[in-house]
PDB file of N, CA and C in Angstrom:
ATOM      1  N   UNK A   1     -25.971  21.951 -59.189  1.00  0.00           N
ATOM      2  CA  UNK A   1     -25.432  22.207 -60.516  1.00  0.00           C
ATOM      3  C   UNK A   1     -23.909  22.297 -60.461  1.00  0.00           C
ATOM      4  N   UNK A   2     -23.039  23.031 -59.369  1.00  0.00           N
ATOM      5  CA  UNK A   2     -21.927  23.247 -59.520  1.00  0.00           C
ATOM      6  C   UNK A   2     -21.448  21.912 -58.954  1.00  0.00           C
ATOM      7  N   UNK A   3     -22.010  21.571 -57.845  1.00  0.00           N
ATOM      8  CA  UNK A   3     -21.254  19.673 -57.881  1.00  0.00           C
ATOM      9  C   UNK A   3     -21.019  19.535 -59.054  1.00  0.00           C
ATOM     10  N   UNK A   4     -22.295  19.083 -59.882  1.00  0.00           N
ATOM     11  CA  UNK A   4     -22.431  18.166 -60.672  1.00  0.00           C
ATOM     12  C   UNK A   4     -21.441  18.298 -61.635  1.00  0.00           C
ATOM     13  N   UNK A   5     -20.858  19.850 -61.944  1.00  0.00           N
ATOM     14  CA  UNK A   5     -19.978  20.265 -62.259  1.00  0.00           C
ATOM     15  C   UNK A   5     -18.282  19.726 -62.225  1.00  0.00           C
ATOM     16  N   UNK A   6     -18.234  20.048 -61.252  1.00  0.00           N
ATOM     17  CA  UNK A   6     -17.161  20.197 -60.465  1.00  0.00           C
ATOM     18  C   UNK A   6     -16.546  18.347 -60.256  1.00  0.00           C
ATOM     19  N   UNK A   7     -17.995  17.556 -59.903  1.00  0.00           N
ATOM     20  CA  UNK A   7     -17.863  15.997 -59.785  1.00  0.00           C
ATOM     21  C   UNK A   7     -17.255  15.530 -61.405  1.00  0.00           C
ATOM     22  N   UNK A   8     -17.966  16.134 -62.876  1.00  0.00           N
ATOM     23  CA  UNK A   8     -17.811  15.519 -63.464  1.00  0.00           C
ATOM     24  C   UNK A   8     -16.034  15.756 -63.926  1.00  0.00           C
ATOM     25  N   UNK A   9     -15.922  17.198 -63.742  1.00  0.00           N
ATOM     26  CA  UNK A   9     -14.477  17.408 -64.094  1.00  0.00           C
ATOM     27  C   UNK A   9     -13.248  16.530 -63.182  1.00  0.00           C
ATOM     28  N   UNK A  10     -13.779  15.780 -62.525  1.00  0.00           N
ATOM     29  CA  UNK A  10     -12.743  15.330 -61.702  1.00  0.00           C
ATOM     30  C   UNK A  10     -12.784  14.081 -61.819  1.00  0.00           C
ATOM     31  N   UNK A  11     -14.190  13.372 -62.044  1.00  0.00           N
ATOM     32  CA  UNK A  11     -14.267  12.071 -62.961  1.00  0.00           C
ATOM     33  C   UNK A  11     -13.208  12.046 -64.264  1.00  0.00           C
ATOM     34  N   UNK A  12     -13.788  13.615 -65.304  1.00  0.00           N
ATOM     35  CA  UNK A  12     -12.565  13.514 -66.479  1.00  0.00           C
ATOM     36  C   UNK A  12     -11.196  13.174 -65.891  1.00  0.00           C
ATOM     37  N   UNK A  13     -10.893  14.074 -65.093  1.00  0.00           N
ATOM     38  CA  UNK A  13      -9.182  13.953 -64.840  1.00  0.00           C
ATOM     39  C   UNK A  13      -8.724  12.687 -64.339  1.00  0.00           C
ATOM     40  N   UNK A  14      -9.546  12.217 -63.671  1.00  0.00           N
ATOM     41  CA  UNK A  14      -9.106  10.686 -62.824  1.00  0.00           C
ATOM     42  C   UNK A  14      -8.958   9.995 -63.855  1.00  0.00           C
ATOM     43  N   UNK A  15     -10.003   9.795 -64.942  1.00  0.00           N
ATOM     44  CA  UNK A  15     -10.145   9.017 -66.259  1.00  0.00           C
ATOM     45  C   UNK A  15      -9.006   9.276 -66.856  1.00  0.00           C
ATOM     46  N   UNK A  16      -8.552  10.433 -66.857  1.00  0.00           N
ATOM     47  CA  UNK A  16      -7.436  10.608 -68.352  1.00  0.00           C
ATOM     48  C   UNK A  16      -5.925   9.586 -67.911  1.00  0.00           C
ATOM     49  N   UNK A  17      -5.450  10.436 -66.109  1.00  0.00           N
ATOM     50  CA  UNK A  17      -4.944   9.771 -65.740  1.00  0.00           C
ATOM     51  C   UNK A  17      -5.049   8.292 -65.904  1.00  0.00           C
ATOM     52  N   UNK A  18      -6.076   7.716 -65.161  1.00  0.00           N
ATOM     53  CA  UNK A  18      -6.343   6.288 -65.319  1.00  0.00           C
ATOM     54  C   UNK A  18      -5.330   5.696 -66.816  1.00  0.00           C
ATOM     55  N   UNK A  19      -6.064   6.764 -67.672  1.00  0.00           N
ATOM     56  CA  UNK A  19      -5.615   5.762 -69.038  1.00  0.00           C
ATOM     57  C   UNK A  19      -4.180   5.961 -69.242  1.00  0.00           C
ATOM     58  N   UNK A  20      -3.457   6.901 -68.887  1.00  0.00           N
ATOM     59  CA  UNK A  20      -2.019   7.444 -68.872  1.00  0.00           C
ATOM     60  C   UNK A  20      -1.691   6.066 -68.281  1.00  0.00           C
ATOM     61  N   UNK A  21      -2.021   6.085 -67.184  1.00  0.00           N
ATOM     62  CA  UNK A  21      -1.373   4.650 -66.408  1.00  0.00           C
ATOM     63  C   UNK A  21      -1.680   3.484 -67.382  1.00  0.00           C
ATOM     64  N   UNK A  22      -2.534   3.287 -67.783  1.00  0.00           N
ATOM     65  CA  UNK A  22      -3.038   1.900 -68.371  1.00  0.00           C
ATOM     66  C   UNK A  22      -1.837   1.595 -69.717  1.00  0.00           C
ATOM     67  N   UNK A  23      -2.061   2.769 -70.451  1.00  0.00           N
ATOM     68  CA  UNK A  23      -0.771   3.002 -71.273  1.00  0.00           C
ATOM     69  C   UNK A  23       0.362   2.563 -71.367  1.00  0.00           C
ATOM     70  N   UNK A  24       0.619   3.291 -70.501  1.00  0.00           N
ATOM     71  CA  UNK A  24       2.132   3.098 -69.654  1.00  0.00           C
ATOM     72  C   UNK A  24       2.585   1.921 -69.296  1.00  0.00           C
ATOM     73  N   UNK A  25       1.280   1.453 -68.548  1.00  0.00           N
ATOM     74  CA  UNK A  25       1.711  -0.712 -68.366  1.00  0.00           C
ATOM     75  C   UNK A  25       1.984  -0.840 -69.466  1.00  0.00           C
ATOM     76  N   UNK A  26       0.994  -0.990 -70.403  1.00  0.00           N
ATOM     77  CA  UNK A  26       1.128  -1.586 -71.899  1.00  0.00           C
ATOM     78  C   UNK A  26       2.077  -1.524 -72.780  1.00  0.00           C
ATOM     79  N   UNK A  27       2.911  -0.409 -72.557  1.00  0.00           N
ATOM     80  CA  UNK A  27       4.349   0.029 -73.169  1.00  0.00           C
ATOM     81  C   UNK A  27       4.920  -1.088 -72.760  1.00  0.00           C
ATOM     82  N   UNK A  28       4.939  -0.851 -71.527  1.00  0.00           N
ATOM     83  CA  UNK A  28       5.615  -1.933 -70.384  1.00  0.00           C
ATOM     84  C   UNK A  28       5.936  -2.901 -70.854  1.00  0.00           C
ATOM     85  N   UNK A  29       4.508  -3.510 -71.081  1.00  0.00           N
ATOM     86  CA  UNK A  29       4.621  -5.061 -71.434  1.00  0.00           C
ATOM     87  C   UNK A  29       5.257  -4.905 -72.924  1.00  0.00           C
ATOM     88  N   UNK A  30       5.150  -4.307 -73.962  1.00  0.00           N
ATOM     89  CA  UNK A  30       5.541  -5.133 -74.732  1.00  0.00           C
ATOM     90  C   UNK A  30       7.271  -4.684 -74.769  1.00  0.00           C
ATOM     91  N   UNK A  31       7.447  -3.598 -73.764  1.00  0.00           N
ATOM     92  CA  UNK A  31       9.275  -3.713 -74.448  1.00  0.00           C
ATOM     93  C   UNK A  31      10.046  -4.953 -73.837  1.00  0.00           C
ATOM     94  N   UNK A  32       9.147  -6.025 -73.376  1.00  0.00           N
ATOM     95  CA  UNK A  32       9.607  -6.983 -72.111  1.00  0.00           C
ATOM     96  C   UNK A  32      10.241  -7.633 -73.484  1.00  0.00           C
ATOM     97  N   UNK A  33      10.300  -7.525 -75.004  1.00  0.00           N
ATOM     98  CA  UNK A  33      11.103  -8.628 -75.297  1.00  0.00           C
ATOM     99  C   UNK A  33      12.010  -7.689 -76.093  1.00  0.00           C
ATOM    100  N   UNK A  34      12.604  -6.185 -74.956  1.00  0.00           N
ATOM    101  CA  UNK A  34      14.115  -5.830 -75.381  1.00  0.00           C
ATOM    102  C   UNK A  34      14.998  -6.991 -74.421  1.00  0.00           C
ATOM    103  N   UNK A  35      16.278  -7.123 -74.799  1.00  0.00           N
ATOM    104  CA  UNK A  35      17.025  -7.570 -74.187  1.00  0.00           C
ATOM    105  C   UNK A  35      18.250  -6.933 -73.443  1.00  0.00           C
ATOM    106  N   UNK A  36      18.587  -7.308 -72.553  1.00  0.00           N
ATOM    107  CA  UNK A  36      19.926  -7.057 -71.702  1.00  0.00           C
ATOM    108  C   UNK A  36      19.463  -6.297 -70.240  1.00  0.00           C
ATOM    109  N   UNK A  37      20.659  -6.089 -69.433  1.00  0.00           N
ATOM    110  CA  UNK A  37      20.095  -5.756 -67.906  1.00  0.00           C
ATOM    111  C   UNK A  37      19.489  -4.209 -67.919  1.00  0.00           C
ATOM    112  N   UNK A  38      20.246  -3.651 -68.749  1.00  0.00           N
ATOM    113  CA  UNK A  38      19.639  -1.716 -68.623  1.00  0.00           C
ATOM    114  C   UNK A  38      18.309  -1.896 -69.373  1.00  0.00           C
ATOM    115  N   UNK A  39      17.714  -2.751 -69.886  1.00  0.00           N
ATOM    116  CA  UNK A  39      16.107  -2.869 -70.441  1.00  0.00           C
ATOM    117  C   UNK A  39      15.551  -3.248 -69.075  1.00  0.00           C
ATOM    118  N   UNK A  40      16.087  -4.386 -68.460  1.00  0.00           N
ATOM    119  CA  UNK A  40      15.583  -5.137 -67.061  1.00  0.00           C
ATOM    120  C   UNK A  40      15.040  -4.064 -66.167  1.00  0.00           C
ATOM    121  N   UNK A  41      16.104  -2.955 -65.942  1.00  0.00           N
ATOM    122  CA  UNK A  41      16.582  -2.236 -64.730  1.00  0.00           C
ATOM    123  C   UNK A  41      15.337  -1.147 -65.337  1.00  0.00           C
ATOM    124  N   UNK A  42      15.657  -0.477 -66.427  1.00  0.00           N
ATOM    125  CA  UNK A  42      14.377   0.335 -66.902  1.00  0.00           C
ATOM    126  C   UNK A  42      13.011   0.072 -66.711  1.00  0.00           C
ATOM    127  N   UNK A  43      12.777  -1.281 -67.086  1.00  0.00           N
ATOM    128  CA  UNK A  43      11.786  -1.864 -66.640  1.00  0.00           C
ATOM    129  C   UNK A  43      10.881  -2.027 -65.466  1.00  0.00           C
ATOM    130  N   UNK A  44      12.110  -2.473 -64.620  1.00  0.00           N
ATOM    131  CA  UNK A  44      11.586  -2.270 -63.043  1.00  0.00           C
ATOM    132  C   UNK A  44      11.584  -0.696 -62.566  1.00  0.00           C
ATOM    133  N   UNK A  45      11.973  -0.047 -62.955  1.00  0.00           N
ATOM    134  CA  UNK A  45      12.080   1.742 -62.702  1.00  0.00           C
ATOM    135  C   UNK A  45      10.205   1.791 -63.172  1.00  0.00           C
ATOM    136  N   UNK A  46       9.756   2.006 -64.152  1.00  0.00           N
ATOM    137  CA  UNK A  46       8.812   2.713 -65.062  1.00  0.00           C
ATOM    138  C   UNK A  46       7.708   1.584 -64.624  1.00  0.00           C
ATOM    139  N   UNK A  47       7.870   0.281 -64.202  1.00  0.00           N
ATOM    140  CA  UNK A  47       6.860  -0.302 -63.345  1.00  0.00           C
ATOM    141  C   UNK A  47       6.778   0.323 -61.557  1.00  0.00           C
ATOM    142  N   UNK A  48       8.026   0.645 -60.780  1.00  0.00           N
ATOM    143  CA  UNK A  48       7.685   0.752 -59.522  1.00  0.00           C
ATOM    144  C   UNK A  48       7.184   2.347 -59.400  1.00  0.00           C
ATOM    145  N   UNK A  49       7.697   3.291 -60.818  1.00  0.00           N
ATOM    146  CA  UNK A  49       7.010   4.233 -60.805  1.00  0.00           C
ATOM    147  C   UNK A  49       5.488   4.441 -61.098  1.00  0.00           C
ATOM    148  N   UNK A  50       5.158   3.404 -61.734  1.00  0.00           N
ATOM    149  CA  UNK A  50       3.141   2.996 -61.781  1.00  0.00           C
ATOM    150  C   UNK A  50       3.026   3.171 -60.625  1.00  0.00           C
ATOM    151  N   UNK A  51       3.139   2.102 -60.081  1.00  0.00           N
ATOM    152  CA  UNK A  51       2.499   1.231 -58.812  1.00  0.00           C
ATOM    153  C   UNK A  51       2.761   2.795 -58.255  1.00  0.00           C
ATOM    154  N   UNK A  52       3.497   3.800 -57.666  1.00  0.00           N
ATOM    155  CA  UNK A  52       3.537   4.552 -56.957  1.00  0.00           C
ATOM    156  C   UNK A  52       2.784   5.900 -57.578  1.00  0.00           C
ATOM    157  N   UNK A  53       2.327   5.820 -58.922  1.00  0.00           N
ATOM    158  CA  UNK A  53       1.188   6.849 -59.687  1.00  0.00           C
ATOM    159  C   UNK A  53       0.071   6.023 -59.465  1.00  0.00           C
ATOM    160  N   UNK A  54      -0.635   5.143 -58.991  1.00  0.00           N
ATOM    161  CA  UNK A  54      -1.647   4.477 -59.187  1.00  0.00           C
ATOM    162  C   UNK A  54      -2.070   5.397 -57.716  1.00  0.00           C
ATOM    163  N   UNK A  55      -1.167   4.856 -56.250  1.00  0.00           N
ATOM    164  CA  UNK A  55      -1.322   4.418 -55.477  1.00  0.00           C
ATOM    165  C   UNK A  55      -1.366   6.608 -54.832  1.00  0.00           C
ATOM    166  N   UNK A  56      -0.587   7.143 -55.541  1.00  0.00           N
ATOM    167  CA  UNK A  56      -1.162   8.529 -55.381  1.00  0.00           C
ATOM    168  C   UNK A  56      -2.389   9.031 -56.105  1.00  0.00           C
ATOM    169  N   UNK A  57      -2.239   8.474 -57.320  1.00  0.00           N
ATOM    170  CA  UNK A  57      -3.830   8.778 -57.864  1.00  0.00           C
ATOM    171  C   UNK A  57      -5.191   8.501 -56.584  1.00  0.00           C
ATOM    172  N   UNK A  58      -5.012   7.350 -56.298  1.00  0.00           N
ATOM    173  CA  UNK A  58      -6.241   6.870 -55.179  1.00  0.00           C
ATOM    174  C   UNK A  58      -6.112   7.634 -54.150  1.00  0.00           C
ATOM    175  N   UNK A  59      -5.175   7.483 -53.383  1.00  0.00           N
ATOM    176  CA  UNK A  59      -5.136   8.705 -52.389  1.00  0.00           C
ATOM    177  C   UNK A  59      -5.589  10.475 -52.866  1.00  0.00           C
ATOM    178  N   UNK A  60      -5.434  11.076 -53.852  1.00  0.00           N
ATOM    179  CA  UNK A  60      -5.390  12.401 -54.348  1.00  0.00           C
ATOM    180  C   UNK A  60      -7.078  12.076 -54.977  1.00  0.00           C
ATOM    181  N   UNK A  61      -7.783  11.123 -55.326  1.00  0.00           N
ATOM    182  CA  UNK A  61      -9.160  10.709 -55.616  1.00  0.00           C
ATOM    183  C   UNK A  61     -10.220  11.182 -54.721  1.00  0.00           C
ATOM    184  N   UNK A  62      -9.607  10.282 -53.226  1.00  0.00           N
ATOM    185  CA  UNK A  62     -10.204  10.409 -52.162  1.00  0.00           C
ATOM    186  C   UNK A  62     -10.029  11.614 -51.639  1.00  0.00           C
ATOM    187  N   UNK A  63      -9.308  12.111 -51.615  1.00  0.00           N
ATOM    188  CA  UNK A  63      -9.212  13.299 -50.774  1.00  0.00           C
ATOM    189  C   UNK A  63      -9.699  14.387 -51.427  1.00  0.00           C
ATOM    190  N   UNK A  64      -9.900  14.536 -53.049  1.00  0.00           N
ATOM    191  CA  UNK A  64     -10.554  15.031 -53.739  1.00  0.00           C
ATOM    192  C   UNK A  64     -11.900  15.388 -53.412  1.00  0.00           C
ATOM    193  N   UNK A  65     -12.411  13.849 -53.390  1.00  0.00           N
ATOM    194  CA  UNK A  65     -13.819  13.497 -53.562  1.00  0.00           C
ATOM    195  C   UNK A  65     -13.924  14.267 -51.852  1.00  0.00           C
ATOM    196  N   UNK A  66     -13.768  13.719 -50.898  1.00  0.00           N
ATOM    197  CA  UNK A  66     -13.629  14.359 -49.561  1.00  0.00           C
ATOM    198  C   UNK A  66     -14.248  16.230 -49.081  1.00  0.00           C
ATOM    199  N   UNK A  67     -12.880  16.578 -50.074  1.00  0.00           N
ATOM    200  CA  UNK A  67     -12.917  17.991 -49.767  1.00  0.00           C
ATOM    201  C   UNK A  67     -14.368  18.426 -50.249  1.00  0.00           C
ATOM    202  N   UNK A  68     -14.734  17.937 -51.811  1.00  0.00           N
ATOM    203  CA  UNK A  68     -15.101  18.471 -52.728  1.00  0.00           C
ATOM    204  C   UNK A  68     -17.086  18.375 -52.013  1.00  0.00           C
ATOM    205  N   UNK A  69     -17.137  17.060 -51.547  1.00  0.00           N
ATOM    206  CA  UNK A  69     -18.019  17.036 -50.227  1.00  0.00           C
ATOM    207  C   UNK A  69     -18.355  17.927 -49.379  1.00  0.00           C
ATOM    208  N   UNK A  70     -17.271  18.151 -48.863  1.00  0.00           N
ATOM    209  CA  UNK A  70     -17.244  19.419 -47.768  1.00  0.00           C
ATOM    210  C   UNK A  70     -17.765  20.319 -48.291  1.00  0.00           C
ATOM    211  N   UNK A  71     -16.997  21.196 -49.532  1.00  0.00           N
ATOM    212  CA  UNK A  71     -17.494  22.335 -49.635  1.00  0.00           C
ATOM    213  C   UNK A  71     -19.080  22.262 -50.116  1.00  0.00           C
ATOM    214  N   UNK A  72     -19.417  21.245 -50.849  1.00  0.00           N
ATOM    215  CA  UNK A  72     -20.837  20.971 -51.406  1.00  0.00           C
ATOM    216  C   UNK A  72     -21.432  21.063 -50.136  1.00  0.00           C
ATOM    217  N   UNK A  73     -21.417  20.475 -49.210  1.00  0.00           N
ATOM    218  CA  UNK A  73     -22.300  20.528 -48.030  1.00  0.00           C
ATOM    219  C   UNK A  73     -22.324  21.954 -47.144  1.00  0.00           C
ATOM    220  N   UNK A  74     -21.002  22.239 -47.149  1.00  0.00           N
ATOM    221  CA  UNK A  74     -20.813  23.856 -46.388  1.00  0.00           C
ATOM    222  C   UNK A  74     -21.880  24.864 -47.215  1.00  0.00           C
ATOM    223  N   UNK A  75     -21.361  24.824 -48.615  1.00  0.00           N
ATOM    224  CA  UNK A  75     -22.504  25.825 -49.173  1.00  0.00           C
ATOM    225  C   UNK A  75     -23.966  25.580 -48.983  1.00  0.00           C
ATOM    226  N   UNK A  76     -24.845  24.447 -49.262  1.00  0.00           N
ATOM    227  CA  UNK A  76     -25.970  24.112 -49.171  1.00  0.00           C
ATOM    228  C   UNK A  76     -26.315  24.336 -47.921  1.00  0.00           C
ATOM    229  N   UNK A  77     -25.897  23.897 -46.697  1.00  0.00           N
ATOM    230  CA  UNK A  77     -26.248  24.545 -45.339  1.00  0.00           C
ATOM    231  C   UNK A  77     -26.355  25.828 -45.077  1.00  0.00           C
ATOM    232  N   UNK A  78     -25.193  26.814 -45.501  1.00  0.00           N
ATOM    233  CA  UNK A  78     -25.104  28.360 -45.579  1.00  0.00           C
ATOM    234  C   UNK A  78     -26.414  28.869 -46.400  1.00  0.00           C
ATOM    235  N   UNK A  79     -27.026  28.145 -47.984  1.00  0.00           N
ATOM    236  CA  UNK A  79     -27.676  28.709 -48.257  1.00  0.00           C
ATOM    237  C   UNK A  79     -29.321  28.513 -47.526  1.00  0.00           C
ATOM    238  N   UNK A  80     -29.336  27.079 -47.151  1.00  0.00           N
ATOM    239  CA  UNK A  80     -30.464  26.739 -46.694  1.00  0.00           C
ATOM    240  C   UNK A  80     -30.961  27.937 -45.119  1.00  0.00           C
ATOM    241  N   UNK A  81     -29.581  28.480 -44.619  1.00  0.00           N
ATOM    242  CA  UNK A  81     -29.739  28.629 -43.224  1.00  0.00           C
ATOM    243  C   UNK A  81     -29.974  30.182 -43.675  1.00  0.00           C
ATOM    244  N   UNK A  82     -29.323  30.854 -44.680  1.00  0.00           N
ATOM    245  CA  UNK A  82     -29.521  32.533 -45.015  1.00  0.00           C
ATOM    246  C   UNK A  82     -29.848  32.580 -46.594  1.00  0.00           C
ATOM    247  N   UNK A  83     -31.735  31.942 -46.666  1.00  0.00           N
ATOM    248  CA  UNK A  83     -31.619  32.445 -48.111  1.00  0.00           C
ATOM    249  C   UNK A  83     -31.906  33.938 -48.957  1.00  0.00           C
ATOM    250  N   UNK A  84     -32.007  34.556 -48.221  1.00  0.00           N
ATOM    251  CA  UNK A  84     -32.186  36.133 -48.866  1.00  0.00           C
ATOM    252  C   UNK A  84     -30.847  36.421 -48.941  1.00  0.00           C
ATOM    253  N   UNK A  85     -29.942  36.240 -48.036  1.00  0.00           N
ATOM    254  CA  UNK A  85     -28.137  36.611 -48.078  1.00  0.00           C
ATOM    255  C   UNK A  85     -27.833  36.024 -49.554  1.00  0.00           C
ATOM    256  N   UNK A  86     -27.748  34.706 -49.279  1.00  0.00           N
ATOM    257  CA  UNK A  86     -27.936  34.173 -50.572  1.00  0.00           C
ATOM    258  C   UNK A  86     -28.443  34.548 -52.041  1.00  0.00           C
ATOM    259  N   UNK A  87     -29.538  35.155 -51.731  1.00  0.00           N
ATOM    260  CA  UNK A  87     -30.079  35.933 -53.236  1.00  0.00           C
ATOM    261  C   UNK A  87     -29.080  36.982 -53.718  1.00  0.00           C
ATOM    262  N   UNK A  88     -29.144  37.698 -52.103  1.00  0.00           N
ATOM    263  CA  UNK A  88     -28.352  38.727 -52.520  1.00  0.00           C
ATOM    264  C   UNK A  88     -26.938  38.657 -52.857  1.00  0.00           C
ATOM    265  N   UNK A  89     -26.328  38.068 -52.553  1.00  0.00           N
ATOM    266  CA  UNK A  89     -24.734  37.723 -53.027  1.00  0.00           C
ATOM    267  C   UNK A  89     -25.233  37.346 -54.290  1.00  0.00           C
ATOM    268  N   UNK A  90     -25.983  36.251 -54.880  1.00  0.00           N
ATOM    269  CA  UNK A  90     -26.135  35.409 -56.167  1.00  0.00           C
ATOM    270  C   UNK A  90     -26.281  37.059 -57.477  1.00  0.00           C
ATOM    271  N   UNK A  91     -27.447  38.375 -56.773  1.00  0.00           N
ATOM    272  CA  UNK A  91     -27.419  38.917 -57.246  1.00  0.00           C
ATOM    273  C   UNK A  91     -26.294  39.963 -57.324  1.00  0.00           C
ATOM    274  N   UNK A  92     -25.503  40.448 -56.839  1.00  0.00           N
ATOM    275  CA  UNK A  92     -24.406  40.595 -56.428  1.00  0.00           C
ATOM    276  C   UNK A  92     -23.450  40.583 -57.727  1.00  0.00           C
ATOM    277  N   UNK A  93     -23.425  39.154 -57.809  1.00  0.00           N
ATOM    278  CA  UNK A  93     -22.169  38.743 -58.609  1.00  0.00           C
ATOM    279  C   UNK A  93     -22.573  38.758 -60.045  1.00  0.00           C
ATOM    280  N   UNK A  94     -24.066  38.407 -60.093  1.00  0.00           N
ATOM    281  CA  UNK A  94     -24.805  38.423 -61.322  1.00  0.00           C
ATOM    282  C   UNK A  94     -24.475  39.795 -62.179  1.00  0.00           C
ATOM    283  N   UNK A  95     -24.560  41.232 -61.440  1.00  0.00           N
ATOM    284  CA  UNK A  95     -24.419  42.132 -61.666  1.00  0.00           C
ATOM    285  C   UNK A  95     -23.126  42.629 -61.894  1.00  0.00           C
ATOM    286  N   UNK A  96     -22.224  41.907 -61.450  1.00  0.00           N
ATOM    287  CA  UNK A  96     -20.754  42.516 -62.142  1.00  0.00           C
ATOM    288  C   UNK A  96     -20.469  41.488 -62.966  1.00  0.00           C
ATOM    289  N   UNK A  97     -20.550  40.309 -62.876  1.00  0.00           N
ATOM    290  CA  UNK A  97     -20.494  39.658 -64.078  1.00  0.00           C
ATOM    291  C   UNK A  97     -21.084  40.421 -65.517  1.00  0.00           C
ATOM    292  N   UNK A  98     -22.319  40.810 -65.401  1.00  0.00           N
ATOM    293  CA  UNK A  98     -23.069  41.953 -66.567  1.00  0.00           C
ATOM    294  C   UNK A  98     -21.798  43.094 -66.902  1.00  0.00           C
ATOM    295  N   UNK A  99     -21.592  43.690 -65.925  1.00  0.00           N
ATOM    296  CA  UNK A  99     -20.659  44.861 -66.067  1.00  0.00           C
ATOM    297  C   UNK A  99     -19.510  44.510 -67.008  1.00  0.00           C
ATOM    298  N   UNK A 100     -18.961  43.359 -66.124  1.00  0.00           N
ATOM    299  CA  UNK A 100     -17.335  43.286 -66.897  1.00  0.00           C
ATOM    300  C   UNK A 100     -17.369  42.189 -68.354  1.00  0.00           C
ATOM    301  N   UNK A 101     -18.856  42.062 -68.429  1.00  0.00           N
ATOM    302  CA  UNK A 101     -19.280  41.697 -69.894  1.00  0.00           C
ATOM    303  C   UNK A 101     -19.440  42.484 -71.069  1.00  0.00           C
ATOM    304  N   UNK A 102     -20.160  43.611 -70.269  1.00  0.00           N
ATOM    305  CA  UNK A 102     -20.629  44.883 -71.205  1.00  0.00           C
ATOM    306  C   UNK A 102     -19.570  45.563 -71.494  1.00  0.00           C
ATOM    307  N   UNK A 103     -18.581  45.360 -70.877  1.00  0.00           N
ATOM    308  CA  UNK A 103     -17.206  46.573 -71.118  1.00  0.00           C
ATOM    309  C   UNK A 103     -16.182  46.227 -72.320  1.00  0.00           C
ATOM    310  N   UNK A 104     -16.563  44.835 -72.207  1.00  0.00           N
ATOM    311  CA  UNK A 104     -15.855  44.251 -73.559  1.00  0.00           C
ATOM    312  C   UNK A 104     -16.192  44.645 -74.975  1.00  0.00           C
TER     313      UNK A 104
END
C-alpha cells in the first residue's frame, strides 16, 4: 500500500516536471521567429538549460526509483522476518495517532 503510494507520487512529480520541460521547448520553438543575436544567445541559454533539466530529471528518476526499492524491500523483509514486532510497532503508532487525534 505505501509503495503504491509513495510510487504513484513520484510518477506525479516526474509527470509535472516532464510537462514543465515539454513547455519550455515549446516556448522555445516558437520565439525562434524573434530576431537579432540576444534572442539567438537566449535561445541557446534556455535550450542548453533543458537538455541539462531533462538529463537531471533521469538521473534524480533513477535514483529515486532505486532508493525507493530499497526501502520497499528493507521493510517487507523486516516485517516478514519479525511479525509480532511488527504488530506491535503497527499497534504502537496506531495508538498515538488516536491520542493526538482525540486532543484536537
Amino acid at each position: 500500500m505505501a509503495s503504491k503510494t509513495a510510487k504513484t507520487a513520484q510518477e506525479i512529480l516526474m509527470a509535472d516536471f516532464q510537462t514543465l520541460v515539454n513547455d519550455t521547448e515549446r516556448l522555445l520553438e516558437h520565439t525562434a521567429t524573434l530576431a537579432g543575436d540576444q534572442a539567438d544567445e537566449l535561445r541557446g541559454q534556455i535550450h542548453d538549460s533543458l537538455l541539462r533539466a531533462r538529463e537531471t530529471l533521469q538521473l534524480s528518476q533513477d535514483s529515486l526509483r532505486e532508493r525507493g526499492q530499497a526501502a520497499v524491500t528493507a521493510t517487507e523483509d523486516y516485517v516478514q522476518a519479525n511479525p509480532w514486532q511488527s504488530v506491535g510497532i503497527a499497534a504502537g503508532v496506531g495508538f498515538l495517532i488516536g491520542l493526538l487525534a482525540t486532543r484536537r
